[in-house]
PDB file of N, CA and C in Angstrom:
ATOM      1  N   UNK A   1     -27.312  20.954  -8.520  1.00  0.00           N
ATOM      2  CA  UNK A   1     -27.225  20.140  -9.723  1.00  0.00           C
ATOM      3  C   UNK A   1     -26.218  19.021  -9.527  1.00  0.00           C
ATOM      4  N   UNK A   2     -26.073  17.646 -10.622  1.00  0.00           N
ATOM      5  CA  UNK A   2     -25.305  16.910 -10.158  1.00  0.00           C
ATOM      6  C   UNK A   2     -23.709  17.420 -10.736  1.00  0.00           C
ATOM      7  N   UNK A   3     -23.425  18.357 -11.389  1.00  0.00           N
ATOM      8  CA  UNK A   3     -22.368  18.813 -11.848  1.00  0.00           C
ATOM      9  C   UNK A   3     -21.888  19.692 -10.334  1.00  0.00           C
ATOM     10  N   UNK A   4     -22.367  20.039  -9.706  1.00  0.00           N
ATOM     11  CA  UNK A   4     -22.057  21.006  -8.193  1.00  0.00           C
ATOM     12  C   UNK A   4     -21.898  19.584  -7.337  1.00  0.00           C
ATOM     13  N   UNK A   5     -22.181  18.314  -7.088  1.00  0.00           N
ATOM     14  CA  UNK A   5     -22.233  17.060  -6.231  1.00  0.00           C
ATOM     15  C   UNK A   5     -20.866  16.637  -7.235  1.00  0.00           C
ATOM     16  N   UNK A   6     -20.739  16.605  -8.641  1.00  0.00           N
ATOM     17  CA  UNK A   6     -19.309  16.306  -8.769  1.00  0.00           C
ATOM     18  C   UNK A   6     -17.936  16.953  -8.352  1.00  0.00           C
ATOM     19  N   UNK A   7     -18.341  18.164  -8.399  1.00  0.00           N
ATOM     20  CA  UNK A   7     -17.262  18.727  -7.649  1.00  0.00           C
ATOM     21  C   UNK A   7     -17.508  19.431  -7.018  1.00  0.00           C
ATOM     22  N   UNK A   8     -17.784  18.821  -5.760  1.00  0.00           N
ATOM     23  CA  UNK A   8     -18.164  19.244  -4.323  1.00  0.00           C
ATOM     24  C   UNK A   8     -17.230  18.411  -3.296  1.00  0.00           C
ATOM     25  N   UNK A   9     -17.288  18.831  -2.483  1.00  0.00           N
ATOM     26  CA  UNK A   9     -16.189  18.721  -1.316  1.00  0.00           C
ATOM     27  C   UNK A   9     -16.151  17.471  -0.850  1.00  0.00           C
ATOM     28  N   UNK A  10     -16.903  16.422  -0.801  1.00  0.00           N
ATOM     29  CA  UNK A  10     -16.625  15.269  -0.454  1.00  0.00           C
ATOM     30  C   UNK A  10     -15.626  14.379  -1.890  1.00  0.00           C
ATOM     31  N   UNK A  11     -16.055  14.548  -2.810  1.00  0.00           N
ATOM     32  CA  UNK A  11     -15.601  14.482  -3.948  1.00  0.00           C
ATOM     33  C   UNK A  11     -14.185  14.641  -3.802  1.00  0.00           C
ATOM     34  N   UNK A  12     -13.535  16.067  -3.464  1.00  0.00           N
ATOM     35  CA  UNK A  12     -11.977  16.246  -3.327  1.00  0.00           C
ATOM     36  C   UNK A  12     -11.261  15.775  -2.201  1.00  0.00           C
ATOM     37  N   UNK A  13     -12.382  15.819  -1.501  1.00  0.00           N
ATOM     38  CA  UNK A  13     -11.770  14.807   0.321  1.00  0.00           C
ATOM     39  C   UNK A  13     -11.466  13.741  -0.198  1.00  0.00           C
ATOM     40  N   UNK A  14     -11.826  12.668  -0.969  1.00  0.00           N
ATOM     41  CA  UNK A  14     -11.694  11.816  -1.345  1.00  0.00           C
ATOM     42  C   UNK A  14     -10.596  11.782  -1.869  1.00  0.00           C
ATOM     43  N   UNK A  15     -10.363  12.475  -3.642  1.00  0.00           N
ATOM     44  CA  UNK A  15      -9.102  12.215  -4.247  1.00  0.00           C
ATOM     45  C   UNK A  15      -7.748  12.740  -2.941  1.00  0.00           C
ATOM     46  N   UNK A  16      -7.984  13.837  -2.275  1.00  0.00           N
ATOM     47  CA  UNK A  16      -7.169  13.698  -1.660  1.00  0.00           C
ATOM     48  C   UNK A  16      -6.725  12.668  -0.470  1.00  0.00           C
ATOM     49  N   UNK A  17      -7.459  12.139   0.298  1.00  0.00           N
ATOM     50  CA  UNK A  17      -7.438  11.246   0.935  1.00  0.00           C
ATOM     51  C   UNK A  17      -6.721   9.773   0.126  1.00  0.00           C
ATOM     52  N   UNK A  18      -7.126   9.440  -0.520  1.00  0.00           N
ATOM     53  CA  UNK A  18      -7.034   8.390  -1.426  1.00  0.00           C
ATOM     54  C   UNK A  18      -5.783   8.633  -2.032  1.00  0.00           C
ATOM     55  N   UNK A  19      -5.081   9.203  -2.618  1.00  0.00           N
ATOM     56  CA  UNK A  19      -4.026   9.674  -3.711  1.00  0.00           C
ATOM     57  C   UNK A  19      -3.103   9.251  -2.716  1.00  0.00           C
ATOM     58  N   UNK A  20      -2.985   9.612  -1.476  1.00  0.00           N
ATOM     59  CA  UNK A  20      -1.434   9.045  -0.722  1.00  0.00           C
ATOM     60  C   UNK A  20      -1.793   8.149  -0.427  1.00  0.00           C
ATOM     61  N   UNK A  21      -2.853   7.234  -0.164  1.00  0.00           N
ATOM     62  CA  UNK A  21      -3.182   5.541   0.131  1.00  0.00           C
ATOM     63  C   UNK A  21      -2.944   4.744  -1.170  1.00  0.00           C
ATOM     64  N   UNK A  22      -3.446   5.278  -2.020  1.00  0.00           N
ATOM     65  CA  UNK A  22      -3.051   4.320  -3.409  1.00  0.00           C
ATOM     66  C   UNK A  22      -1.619   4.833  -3.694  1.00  0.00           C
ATOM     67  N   UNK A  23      -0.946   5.985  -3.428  1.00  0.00           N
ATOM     68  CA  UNK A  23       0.603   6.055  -3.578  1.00  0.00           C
ATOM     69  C   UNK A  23       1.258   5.415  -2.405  1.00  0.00           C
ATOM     70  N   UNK A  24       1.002   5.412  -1.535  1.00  0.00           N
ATOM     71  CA  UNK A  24       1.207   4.344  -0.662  1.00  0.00           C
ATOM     72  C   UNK A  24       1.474   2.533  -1.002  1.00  0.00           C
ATOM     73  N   UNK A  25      -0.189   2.212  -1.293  1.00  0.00           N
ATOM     74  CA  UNK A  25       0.170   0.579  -1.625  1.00  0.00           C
ATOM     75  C   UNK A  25       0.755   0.395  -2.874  1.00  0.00           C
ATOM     76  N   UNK A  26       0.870   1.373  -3.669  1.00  0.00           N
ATOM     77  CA  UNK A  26       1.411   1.096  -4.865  1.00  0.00           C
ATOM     78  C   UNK A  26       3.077   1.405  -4.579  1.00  0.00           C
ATOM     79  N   UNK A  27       3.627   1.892  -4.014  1.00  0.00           N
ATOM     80  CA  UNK A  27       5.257   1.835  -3.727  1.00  0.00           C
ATOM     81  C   UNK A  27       5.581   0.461  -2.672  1.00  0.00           C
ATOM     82  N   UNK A  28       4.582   0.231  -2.066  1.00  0.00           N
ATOM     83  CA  UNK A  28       4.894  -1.076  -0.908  1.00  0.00           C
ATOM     84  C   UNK A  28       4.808  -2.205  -1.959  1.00  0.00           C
ATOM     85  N   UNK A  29       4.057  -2.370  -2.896  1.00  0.00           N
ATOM     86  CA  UNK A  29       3.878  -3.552  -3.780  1.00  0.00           C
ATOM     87  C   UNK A  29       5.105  -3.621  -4.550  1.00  0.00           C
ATOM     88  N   UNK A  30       5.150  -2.732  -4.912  1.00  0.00           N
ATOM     89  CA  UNK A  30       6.730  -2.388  -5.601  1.00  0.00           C
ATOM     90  C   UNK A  30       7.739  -3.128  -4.980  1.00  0.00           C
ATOM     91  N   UNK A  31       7.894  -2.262  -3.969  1.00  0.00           N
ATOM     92  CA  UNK A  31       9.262  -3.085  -2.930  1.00  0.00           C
ATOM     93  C   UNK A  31       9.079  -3.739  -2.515  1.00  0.00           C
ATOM     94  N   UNK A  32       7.534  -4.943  -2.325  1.00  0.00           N
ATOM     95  CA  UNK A  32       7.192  -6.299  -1.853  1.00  0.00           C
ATOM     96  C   UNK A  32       8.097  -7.006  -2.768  1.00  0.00           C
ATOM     97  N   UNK A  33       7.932  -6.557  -3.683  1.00  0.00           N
ATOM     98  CA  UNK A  33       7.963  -7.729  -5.354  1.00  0.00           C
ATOM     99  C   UNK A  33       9.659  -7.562  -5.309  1.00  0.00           C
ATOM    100  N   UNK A  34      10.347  -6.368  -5.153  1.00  0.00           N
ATOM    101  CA  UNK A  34      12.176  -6.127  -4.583  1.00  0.00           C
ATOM    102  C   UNK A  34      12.409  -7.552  -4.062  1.00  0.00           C
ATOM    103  N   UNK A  35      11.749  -6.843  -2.409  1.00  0.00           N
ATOM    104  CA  UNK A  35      12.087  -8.119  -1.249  1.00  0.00           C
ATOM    105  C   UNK A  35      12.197  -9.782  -1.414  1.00  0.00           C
ATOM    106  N   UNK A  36      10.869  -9.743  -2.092  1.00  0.00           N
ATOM    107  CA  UNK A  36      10.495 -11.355  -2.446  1.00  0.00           C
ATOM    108  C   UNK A  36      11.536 -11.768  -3.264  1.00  0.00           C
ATOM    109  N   UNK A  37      11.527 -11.162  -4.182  1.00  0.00           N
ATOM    110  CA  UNK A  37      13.244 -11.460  -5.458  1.00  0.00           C
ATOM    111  C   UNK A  37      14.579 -12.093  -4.952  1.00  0.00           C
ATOM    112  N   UNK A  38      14.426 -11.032  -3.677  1.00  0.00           N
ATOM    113  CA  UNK A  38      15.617 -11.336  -2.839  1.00  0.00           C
ATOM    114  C   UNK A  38      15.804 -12.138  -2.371  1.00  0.00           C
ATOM    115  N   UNK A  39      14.966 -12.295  -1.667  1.00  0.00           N
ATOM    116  CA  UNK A  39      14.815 -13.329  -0.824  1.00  0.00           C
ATOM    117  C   UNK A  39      14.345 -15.156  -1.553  1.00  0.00           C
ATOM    118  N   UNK A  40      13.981 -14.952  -2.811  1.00  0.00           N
ATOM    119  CA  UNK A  40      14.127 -16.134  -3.889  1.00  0.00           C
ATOM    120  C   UNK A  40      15.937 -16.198  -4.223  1.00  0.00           C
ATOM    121  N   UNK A  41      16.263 -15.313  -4.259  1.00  0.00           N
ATOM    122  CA  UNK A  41      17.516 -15.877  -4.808  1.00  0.00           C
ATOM    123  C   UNK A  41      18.833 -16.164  -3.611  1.00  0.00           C
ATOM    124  N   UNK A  42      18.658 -14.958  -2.872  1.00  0.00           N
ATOM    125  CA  UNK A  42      19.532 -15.389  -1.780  1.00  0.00           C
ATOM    126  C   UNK A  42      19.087 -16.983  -0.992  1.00  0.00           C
ATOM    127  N   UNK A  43      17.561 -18.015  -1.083  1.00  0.00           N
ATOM    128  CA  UNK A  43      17.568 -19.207  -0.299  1.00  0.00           C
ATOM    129  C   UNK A  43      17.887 -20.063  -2.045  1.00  0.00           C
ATOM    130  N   UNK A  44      17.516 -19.721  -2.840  1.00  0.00           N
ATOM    131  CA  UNK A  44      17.561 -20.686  -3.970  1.00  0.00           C
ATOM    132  C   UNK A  44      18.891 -20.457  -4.674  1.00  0.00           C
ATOM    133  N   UNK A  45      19.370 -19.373  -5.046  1.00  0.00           N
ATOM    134  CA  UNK A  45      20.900 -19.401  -5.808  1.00  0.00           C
ATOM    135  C   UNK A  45      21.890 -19.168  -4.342  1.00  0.00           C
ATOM    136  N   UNK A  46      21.756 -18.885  -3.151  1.00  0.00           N
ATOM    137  CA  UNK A  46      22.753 -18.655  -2.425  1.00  0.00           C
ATOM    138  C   UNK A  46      23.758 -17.647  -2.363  1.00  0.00           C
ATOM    139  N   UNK A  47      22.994 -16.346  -2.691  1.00  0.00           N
ATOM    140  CA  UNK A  47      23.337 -14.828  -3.859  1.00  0.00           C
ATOM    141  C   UNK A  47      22.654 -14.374  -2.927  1.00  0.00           C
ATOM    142  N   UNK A  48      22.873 -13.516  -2.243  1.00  0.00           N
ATOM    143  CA  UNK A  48      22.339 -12.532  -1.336  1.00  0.00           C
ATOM    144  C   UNK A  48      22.954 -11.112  -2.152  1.00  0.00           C
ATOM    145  N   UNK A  49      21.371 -10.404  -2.102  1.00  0.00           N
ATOM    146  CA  UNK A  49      22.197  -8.829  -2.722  1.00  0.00           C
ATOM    147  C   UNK A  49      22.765  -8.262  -1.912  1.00  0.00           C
ATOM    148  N   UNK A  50      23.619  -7.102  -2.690  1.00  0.00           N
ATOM    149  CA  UNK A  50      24.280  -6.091  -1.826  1.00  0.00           C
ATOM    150  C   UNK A  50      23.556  -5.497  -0.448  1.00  0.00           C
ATOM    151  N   UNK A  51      22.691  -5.037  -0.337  1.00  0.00           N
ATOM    152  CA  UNK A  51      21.996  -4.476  -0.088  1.00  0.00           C
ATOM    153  C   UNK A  51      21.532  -5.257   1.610  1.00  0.00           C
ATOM    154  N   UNK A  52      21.245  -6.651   0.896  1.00  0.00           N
ATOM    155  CA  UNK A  52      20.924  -7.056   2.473  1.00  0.00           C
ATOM    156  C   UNK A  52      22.436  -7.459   2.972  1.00  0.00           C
ATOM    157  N   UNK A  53      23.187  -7.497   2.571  1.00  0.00           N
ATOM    158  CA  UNK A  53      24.554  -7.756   2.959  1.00  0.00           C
ATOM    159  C   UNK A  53      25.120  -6.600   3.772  1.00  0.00           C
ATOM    160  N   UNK A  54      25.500  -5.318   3.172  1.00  0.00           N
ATOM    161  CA  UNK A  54      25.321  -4.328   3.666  1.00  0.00           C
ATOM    162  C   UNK A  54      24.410  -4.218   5.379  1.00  0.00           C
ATOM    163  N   UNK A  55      23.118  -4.054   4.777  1.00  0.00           N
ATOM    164  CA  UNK A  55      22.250  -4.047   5.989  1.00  0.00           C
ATOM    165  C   UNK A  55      22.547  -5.330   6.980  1.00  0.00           C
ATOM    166  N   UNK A  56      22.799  -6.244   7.224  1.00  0.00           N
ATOM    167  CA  UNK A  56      23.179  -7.248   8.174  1.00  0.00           C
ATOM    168  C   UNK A  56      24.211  -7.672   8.459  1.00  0.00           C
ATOM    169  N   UNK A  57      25.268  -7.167   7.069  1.00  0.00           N
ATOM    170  CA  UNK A  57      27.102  -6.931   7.687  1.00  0.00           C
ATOM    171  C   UNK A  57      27.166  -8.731   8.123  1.00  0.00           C
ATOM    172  N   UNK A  58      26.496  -9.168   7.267  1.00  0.00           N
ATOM    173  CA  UNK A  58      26.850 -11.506   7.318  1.00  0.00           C
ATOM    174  C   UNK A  58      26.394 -11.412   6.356  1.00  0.00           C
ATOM    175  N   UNK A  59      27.093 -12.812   5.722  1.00  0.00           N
ATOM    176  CA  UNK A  59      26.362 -13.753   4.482  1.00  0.00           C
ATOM    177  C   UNK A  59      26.147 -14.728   5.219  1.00  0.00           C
ATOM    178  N   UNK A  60      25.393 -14.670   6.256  1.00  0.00           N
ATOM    179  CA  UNK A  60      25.158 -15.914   6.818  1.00  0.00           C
ATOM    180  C   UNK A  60      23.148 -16.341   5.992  1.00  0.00           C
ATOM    181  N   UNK A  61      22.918 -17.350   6.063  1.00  0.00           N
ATOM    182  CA  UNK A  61      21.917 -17.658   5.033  1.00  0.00           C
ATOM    183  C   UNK A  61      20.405 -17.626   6.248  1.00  0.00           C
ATOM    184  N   UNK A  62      20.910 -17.813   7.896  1.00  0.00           N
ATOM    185  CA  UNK A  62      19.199 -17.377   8.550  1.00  0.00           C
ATOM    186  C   UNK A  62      19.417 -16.258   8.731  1.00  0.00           C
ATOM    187  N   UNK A  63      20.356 -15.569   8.822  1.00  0.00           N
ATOM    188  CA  UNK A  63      20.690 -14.461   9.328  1.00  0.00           C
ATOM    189  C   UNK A  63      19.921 -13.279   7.855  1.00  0.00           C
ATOM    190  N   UNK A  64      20.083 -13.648   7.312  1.00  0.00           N
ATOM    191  CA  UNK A  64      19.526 -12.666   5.675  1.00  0.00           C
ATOM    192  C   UNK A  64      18.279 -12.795   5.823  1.00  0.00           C
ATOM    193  N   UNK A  65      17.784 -14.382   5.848  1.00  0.00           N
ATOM    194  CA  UNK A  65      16.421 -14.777   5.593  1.00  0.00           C
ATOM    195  C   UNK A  65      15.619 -14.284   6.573  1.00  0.00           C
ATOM    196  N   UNK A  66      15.567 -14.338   7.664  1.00  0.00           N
ATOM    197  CA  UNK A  66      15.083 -13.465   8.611  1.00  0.00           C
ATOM    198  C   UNK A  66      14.823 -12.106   8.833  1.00  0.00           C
ATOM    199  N   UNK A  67      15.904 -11.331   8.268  1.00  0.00           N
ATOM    200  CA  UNK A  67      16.282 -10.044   7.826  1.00  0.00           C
ATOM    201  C   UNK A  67      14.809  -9.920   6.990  1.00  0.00           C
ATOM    202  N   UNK A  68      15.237 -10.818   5.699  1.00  0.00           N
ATOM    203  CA  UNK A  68      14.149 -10.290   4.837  1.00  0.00           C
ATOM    204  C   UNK A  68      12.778 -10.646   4.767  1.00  0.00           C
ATOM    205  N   UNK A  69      12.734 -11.906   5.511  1.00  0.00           N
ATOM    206  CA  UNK A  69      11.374 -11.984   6.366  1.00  0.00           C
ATOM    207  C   UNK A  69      10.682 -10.856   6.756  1.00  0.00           C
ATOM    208  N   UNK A  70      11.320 -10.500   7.909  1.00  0.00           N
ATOM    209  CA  UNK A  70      10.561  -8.796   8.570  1.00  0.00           C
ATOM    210  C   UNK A  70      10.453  -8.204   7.618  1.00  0.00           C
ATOM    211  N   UNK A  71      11.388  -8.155   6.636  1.00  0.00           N
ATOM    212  CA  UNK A  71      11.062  -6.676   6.059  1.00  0.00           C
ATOM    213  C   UNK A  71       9.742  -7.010   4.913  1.00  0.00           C
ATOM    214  N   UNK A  72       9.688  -7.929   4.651  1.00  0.00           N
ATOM    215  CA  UNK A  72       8.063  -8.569   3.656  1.00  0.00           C
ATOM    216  C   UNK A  72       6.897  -8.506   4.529  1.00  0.00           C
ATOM    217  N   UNK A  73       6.831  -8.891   5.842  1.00  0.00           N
ATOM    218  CA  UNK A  73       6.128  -9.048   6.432  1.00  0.00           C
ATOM    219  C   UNK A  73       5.747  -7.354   6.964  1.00  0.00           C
ATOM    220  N   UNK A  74       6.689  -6.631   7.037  1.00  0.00           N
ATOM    221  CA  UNK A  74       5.995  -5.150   7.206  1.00  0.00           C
ATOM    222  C   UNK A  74       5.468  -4.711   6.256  1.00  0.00           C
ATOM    223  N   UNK A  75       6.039  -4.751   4.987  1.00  0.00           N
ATOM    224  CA  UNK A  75       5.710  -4.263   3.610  1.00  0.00           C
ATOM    225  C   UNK A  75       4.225  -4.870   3.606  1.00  0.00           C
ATOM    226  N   UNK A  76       3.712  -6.345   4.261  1.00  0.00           N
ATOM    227  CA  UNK A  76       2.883  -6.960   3.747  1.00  0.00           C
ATOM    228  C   UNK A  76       1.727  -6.295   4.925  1.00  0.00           C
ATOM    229  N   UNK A  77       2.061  -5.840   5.885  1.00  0.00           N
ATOM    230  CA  UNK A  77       1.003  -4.981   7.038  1.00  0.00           C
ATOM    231  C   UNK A  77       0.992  -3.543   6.454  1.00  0.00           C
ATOM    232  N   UNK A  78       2.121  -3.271   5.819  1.00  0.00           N
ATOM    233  CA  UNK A  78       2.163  -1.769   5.455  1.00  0.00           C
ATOM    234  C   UNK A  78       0.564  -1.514   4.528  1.00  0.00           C
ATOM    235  N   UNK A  79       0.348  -2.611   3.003  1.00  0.00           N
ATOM    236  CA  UNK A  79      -0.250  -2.802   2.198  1.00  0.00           C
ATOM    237  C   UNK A  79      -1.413  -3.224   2.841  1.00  0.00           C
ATOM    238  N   UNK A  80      -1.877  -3.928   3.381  1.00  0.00           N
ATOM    239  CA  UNK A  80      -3.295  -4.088   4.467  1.00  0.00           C
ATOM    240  C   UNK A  80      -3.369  -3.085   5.226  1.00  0.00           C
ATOM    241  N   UNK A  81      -3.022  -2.092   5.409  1.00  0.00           N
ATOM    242  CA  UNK A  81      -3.341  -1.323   5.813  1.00  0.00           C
ATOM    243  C   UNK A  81      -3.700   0.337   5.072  1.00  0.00           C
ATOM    244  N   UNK A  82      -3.373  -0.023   3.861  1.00  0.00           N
ATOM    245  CA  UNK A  82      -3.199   1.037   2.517  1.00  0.00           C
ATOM    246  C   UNK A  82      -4.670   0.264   2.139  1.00  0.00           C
ATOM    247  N   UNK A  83      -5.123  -0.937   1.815  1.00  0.00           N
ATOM    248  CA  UNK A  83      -6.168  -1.226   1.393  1.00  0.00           C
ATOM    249  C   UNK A  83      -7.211  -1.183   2.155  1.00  0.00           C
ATOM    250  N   UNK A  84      -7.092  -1.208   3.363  1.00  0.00           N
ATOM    251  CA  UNK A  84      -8.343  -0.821   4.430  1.00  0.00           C
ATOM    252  C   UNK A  84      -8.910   0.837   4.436  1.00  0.00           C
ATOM    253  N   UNK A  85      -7.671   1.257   3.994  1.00  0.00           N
ATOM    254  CA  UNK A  85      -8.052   2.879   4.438  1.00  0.00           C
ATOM    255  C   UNK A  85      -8.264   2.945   3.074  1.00  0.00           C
ATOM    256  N   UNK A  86      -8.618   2.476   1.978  1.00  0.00           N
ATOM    257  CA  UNK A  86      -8.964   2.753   0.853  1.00  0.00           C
ATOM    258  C   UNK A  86     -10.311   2.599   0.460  1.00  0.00           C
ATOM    259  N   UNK A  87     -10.551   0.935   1.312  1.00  0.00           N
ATOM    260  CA  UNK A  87     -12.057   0.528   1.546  1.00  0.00           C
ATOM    261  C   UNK A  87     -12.739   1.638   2.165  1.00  0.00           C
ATOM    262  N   UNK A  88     -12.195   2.110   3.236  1.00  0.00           N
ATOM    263  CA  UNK A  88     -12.604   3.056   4.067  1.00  0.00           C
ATOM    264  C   UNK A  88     -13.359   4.260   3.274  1.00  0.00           C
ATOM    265  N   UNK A  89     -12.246   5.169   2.967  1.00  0.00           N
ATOM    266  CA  UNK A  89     -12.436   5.840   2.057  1.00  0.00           C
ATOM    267  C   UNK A  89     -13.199   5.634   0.743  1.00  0.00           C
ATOM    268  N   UNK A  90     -14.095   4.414   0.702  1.00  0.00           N
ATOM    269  CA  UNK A  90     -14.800   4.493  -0.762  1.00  0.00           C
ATOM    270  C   UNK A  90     -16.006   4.349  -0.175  1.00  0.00           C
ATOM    271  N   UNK A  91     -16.031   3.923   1.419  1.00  0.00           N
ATOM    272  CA  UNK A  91     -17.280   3.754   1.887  1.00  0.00           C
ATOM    273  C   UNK A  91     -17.902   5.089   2.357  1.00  0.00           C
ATOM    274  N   UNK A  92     -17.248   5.783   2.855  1.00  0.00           N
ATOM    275  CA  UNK A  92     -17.322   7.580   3.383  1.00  0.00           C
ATOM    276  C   UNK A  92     -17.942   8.210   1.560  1.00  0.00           C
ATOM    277  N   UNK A  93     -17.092   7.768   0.864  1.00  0.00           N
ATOM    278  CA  UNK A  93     -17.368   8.463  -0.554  1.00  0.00           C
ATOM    279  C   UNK A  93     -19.131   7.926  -0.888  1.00  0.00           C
ATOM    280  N   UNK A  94     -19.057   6.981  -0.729  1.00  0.00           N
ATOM    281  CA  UNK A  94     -20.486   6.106  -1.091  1.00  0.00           C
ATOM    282  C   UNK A  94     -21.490   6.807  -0.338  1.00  0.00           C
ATOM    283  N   UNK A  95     -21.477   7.027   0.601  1.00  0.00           N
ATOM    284  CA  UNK A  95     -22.336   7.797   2.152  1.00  0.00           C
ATOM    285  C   UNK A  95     -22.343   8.699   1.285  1.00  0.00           C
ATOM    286  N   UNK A  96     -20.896   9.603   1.050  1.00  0.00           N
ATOM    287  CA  UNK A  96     -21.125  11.200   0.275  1.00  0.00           C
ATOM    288  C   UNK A  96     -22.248  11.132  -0.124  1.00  0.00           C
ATOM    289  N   UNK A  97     -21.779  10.424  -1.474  1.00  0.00           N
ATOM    290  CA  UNK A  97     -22.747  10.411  -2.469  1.00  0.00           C
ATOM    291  C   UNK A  97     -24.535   9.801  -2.752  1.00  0.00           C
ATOM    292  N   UNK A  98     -24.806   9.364  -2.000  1.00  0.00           N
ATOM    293  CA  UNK A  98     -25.898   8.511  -1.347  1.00  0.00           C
ATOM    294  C   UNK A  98     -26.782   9.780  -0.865  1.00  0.00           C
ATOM    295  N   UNK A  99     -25.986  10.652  -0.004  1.00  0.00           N
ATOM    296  CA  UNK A  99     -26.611  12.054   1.104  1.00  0.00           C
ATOM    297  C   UNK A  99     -27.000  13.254  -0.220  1.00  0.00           C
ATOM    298  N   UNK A 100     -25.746  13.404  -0.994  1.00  0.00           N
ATOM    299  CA  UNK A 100     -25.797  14.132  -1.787  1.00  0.00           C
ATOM    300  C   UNK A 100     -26.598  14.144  -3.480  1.00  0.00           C
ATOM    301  N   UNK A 101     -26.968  12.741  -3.457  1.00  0.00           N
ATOM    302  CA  UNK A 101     -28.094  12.233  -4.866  1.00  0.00           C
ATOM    303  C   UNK A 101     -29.612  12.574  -3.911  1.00  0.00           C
ATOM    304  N   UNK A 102     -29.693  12.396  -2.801  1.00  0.00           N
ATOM    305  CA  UNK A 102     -31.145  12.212  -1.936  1.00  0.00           C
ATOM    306  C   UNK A 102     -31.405  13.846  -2.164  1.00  0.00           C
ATOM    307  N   UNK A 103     -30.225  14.247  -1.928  1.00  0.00           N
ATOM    308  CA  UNK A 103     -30.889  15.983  -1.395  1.00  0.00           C
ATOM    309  C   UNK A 103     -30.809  16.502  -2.774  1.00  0.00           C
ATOM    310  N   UNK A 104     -30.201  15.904  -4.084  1.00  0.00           N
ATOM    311  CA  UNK A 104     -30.897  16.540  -5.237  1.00  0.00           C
ATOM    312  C   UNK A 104     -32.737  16.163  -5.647  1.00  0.00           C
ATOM    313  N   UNK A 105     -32.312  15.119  -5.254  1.00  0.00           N
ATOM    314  CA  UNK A 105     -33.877  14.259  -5.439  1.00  0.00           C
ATOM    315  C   UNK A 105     -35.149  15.248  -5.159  1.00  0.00           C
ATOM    316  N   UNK A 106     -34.790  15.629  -3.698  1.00  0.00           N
ATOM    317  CA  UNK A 106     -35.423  16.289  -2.692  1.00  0.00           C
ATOM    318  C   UNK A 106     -35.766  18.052  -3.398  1.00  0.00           C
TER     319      UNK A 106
END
């Protein structure tokens, strides 16, 4: 029945699969939107937070910006790569479900 194809095993492969990819890009977006802040105010007010100060031990202004360069630019591969395996995962789900509507059909 389609109530046994809803909760059937491709079905929970999924939420599980998926649940740490979308908790994934959803904490990297988070701390994208941190970084970027930072990095707006430390080149535009000349205010570097604690934080990257700390971590690079200078207030020097390429020395930060660079700093926080990398760290956007991972955050920003981290998140392309949370959305691929998500695509991924909806395309495997689609197959599921595609295999599993035919063989009720059937």
């Amino acid at each position: 029945s389609s109530k046994n194809a809803i909760i059937g095993r491709g079905n929970q492969a999924y939420v599980l699969a998926s649940a740490s990819s979308y908790d994934e890009w959803v904490r990297n977006n988070y701390e994208l939107q941190v970084w970027q802040a930072y990095l707006k105010t430390g080149t535009e007010q000349k205010h570097w937070a604690k934080e990257i100060i700390r971590r690079t031990r200078r207030r020097d202004d390429i020395i930060n910006t660079r700093f926080v360069q990398k760290k956007i630019n991972r955050l920003t591969t981290d998140i392309t790569r949370a959305c691929a395996t998500s695509s991924e995962l909806q395309i495997q789900l689609s197959t599921y479900w595609i295999q599993t509507t035919s063989e009720l059909a059937n």
